[in-house]
N, C-alpha and C. Protein backbone atom coordinates (compact mmCIF):
# COMPACT_ATOMS: atom_id res chain seq x y z
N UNK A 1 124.19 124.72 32.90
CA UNK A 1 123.50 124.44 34.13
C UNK A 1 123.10 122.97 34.12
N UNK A 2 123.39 122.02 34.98
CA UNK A 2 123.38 120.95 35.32
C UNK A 2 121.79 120.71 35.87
N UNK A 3 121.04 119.56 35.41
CA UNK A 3 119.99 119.23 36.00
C UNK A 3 119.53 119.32 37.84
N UNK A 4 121.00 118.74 38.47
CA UNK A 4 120.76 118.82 39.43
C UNK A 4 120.79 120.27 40.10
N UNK A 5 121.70 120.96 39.78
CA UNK A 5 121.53 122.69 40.15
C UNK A 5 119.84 123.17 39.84
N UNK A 6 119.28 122.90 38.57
CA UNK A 6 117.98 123.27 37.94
C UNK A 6 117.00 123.40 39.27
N UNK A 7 117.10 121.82 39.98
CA UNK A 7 116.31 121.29 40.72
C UNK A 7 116.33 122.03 42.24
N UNK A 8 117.92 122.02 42.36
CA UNK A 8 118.09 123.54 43.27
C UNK A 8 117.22 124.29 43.82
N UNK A 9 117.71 125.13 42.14
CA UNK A 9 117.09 126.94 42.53
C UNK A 9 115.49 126.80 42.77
N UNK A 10 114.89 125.75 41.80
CA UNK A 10 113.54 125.69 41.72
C UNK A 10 113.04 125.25 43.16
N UNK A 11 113.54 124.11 43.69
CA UNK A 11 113.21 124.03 45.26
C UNK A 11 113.50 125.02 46.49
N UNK A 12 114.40 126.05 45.69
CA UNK A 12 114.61 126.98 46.76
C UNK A 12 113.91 128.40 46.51
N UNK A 13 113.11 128.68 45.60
CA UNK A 13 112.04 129.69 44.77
C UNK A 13 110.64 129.01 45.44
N UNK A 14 110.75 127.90 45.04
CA UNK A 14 109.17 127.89 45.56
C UNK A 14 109.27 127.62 47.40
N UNK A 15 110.28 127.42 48.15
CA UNK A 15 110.74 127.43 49.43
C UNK A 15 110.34 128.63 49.90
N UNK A 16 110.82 129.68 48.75
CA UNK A 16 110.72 130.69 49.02
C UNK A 16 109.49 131.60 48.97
N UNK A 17 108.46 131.21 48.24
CA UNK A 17 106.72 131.45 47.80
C UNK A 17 105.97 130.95 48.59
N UNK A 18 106.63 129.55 49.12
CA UNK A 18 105.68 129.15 50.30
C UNK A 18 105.97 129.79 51.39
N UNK A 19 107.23 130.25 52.31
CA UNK A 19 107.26 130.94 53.10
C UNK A 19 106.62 132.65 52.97
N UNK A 20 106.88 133.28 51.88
CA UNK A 20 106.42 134.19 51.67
C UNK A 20 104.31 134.32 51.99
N UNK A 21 104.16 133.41 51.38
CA UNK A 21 102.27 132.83 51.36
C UNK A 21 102.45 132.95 53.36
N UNK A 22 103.23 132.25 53.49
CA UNK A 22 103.28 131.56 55.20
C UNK A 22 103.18 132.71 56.09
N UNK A 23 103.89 133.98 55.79
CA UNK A 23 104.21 135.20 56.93
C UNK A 23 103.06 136.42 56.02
N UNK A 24 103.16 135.96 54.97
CA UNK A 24 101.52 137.25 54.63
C UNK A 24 100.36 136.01 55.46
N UNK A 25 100.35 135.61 55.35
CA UNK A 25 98.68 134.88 56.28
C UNK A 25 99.09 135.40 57.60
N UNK A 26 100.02 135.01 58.34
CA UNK A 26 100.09 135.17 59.80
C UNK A 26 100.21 136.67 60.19
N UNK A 27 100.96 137.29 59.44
CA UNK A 27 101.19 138.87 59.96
C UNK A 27 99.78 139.95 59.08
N UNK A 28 99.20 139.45 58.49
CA UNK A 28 98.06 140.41 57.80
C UNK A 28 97.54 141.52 58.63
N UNK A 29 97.30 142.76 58.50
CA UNK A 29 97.25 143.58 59.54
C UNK A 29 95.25 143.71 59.13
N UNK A 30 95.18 143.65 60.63
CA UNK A 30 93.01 144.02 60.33
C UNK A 30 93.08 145.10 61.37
N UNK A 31 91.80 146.68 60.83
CA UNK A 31 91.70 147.19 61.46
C UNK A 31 90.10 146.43 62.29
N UNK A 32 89.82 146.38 63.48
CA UNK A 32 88.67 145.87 63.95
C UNK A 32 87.92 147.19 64.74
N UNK A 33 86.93 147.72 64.09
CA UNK A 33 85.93 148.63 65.00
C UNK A 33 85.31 147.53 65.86
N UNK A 34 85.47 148.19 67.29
CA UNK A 34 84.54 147.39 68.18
C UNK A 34 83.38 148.71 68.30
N UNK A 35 82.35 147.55 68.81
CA UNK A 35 81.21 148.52 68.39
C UNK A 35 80.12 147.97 69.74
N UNK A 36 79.18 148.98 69.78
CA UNK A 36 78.73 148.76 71.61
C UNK A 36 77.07 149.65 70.70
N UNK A 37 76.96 149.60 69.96
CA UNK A 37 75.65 149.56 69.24
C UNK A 37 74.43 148.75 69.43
N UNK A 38 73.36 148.94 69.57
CA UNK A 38 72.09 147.97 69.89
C UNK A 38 71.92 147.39 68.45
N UNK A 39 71.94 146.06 68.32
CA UNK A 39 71.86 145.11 67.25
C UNK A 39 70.77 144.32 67.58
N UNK A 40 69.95 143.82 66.48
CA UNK A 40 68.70 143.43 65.85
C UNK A 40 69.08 141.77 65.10
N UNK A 41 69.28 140.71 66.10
CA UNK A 41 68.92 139.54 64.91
C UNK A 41 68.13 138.82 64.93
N UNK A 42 67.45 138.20 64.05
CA UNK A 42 66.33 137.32 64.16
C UNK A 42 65.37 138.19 64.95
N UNK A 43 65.13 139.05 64.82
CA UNK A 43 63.62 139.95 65.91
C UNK A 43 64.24 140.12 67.33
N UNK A 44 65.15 139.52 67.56
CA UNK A 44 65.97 139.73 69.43
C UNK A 44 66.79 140.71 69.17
N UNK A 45 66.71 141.95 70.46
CA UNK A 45 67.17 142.96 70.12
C UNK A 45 68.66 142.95 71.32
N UNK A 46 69.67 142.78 71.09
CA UNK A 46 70.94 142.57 71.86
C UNK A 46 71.34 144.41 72.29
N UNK A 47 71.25 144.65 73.35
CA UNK A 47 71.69 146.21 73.85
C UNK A 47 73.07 145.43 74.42
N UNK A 48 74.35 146.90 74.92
CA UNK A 48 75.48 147.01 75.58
C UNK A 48 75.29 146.96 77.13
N UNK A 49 76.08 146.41 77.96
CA UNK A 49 75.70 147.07 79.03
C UNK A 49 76.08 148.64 79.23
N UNK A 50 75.68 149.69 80.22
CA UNK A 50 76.09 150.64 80.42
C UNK A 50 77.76 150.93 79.87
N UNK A 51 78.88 150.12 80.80
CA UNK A 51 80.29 150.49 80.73
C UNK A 51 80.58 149.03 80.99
N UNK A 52 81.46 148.72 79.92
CA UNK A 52 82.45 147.56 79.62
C UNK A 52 83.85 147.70 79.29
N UNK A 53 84.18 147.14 80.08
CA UNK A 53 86.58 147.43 79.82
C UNK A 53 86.31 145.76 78.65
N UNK A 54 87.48 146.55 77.84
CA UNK A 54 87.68 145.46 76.53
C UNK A 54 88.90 145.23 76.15
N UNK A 55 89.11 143.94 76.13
CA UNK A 55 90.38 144.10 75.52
C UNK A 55 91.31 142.84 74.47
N UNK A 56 91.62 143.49 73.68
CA UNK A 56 91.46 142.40 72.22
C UNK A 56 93.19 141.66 72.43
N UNK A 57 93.73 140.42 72.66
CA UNK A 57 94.80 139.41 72.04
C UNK A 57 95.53 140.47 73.77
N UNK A 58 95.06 140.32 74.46
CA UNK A 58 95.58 140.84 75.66
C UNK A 58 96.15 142.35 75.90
N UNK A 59 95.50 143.10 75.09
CA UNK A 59 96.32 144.84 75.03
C UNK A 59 94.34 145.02 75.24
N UNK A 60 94.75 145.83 76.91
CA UNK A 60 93.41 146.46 76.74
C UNK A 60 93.34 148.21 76.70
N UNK A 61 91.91 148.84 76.64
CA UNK A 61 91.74 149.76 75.80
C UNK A 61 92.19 150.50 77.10
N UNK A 62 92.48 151.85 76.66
CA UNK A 62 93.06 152.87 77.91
C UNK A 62 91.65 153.48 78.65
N UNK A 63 90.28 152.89 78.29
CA UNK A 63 88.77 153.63 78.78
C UNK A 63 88.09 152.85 78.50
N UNK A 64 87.39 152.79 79.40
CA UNK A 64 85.98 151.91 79.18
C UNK A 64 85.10 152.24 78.40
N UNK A 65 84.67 151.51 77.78
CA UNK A 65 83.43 151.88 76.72
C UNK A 65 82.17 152.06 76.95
N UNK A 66 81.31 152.56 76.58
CA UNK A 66 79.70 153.10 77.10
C UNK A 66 78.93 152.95 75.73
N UNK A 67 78.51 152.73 75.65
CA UNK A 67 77.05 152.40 74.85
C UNK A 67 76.70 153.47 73.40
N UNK A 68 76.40 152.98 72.47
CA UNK A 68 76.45 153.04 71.27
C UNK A 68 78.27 154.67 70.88
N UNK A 69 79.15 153.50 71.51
CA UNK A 69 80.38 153.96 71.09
C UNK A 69 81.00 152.97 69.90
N UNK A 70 81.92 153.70 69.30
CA UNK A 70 82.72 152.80 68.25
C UNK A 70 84.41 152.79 68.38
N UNK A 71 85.16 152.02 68.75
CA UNK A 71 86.59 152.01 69.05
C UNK A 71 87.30 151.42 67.98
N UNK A 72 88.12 152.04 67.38
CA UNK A 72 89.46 151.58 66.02
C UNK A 72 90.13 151.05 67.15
N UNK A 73 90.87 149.56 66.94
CA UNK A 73 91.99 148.90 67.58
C UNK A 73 92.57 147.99 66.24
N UNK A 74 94.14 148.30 65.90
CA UNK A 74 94.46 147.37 64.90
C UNK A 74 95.12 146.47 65.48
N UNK A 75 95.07 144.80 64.65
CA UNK A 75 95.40 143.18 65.26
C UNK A 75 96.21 143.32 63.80
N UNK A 76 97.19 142.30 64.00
CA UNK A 76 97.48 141.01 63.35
C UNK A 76 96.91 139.79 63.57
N UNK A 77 97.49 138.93 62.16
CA UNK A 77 97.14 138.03 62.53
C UNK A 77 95.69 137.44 62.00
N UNK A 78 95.63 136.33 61.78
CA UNK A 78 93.65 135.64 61.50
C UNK A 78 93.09 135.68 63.22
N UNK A 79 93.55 135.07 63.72
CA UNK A 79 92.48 134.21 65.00
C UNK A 79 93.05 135.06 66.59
N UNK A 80 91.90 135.94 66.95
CA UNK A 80 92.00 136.89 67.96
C UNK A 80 91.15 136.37 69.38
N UNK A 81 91.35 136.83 70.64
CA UNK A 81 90.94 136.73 71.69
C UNK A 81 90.05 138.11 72.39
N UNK A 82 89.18 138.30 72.38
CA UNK A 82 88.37 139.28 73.08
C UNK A 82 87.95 138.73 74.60
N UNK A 83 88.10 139.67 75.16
CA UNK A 83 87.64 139.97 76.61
C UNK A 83 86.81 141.06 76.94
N UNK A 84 85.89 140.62 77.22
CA UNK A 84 84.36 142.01 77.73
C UNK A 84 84.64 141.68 79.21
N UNK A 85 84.39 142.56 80.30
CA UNK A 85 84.03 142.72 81.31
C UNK A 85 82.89 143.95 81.72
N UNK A 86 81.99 143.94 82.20
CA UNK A 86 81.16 144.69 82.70
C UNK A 86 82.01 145.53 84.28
N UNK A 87 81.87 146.99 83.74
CA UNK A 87 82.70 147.52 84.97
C UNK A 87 81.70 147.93 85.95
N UNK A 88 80.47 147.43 86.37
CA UNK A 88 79.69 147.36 87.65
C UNK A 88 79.79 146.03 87.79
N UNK A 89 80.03 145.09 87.76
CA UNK A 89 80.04 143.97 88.37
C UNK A 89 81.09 143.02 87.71
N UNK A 90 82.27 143.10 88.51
CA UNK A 90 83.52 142.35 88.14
C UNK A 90 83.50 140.42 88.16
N UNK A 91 82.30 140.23 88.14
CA UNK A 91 81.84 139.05 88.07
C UNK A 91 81.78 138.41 86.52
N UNK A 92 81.16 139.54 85.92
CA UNK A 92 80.59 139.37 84.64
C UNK A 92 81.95 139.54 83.00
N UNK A 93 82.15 138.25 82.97
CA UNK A 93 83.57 138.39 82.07
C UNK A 93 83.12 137.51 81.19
N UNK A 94 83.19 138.09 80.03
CA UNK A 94 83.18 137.11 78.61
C UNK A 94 84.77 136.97 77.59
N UNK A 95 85.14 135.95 77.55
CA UNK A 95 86.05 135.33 76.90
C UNK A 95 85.53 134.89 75.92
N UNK A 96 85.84 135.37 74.27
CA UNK A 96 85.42 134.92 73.00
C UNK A 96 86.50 134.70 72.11
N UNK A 97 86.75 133.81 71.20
CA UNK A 97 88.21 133.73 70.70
C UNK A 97 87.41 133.63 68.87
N UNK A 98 87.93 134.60 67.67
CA UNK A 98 87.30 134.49 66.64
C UNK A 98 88.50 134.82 65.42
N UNK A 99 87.58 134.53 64.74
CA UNK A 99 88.96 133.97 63.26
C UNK A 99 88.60 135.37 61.99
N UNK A 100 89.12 136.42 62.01
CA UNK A 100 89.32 137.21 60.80
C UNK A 100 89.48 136.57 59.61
N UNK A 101 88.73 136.38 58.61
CA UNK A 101 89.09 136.51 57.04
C UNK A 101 90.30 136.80 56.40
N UNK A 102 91.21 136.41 55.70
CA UNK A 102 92.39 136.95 55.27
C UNK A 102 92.34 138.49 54.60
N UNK A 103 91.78 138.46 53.84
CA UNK A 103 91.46 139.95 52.96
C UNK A 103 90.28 140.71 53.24
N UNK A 104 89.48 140.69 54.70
CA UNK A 104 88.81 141.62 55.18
C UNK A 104 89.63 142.48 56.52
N UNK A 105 89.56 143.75 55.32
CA UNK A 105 90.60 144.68 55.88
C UNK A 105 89.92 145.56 57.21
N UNK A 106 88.75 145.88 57.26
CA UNK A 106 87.97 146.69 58.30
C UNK A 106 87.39 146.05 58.52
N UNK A 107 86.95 145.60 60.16
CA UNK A 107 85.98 144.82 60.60
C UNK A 107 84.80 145.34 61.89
N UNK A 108 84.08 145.22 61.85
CA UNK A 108 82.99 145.36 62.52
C UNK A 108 82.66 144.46 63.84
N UNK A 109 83.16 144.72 65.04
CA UNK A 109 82.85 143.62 65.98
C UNK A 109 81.88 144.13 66.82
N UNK A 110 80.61 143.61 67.12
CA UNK A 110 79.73 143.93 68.01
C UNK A 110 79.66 142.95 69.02
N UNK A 111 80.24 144.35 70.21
CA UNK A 111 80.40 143.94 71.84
C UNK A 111 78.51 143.03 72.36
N UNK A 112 77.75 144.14 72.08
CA UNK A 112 75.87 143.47 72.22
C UNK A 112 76.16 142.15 71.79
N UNK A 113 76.26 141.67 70.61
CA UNK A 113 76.31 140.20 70.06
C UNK A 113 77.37 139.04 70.92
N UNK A 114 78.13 139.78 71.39
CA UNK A 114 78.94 138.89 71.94
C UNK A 114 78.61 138.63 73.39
N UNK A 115 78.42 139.90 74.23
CA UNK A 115 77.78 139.84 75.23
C UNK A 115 76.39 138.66 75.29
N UNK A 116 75.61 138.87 74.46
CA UNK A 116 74.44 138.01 74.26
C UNK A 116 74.24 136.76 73.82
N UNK A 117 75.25 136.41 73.33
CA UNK A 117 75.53 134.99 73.14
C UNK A 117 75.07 134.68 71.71
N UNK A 118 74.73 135.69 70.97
CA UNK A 118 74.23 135.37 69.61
C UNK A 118 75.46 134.49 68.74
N UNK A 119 74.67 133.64 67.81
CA UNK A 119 75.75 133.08 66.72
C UNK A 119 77.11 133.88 66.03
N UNK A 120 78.18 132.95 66.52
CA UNK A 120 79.81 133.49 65.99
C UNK A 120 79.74 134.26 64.82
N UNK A 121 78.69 133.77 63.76
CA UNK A 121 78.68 134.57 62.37
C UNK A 121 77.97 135.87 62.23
N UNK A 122 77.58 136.22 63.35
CA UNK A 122 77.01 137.99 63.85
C UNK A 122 77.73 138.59 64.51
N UNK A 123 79.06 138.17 64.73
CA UNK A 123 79.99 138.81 65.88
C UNK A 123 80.72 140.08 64.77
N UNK A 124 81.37 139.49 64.04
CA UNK A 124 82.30 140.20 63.05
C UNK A 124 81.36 140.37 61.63
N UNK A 125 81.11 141.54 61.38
CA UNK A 125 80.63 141.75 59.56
C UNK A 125 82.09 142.55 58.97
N UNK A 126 82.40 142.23 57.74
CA UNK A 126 82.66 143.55 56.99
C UNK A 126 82.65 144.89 57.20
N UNK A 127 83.06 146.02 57.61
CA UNK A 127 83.02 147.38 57.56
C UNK A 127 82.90 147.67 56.22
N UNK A 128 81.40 148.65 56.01
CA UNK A 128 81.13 149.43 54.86
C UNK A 128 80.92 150.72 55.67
N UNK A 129 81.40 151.70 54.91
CA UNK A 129 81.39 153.48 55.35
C UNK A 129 80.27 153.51 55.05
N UNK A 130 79.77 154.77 55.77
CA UNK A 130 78.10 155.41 54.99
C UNK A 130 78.41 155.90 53.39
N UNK A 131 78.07 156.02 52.43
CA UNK A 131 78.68 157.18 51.52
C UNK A 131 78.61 158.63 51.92
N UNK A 132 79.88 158.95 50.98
CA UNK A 132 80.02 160.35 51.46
C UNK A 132 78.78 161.28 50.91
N UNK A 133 78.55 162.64 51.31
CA UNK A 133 77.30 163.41 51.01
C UNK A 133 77.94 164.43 50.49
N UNK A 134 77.90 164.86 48.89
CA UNK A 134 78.59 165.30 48.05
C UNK A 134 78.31 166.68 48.17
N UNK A 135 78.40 167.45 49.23
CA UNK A 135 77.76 168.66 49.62
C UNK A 135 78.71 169.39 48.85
N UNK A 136 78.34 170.55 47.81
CA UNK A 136 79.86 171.88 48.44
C UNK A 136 80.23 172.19 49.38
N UNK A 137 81.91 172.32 49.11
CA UNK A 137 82.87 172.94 50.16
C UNK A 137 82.32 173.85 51.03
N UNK A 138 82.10 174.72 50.39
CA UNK A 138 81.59 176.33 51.59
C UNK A 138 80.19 175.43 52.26
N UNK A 139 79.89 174.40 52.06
CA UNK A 139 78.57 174.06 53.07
C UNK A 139 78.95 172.85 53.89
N UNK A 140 80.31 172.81 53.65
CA UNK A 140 80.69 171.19 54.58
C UNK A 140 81.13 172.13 55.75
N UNK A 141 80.63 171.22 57.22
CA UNK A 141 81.32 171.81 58.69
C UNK A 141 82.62 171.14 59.24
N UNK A 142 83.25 172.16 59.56
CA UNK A 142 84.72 171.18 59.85
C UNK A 142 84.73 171.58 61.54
N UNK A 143 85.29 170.46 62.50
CA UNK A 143 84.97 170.54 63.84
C UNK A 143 86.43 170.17 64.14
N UNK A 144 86.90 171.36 64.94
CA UNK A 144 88.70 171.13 65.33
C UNK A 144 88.23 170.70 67.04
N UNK A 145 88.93 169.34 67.72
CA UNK A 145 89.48 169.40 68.96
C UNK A 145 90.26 170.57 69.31
């Protein structure tokens, strides 16, 4: 193997690591709970309005949302576009554009915070589950649609 071949493969391996790095950042899949919950910052208490149509990177939801609801919608991608509208008064439209974390896989977006104008860094937290409640089987309730 000739020096210049060496120089090759090696420029075409790491060609190949940087593109690889390049399409995991851009295509990363986030699940985002939107969330219409009454939130608490700094002592100001941010409520939902009644019913808001939402809709995240231009795909909106098939129902309007109502107040302390929680909606799964999965994005690609880091940097997303939200749209709130209030469905009593088609006046009232918020346009927010926000940047996902690379390796925060569940996210938490509160519609109240955004509606309210609170700081970008209260819009999106982390998703943590409640823990589970280690009941026995014969005492857990199971609820079929």
């Amino acid at each position: 193997m000739t020096l210049r071949s060496l120089i090759q493969r090696t420029g075409v391996v790491l060609g190949l690591l940087v593109l690889a790095a390049c399409l995991f950042y851009i295509g990363k899949g986030h699940t985002l709970l939107l969330d219409t919950n009454t939130i608490t910052i700094d002592g100001k208490e941010f409520r939902s309005l009644p019913s808001v149509t939402v809709s995240v990177d231009g795909k909106e939801l098939d129902f309007p949302m109502s107040r302390a609801e929680r909606v799964m919608v999965d994005v690609s991608g880091p940097e997303h576009t939200i749209v709130i509208a209030d469905e009593a008064d088609a006046e009232k439209k918020v346009e927010k554009n926000f940047t996902i974390p690379t390796f925060m896989d569940r996210v938490l977006v509160s519609i109240p915070a955004i509606l309210g104008s609170a700081p970008a860094e209260y819009w999106i937290a982390p998703f943590t589950p409640d823990p589970v409640d280690h009941a026995p089987a014969e005492k857990m309730q199971y609820y079929k649609e």
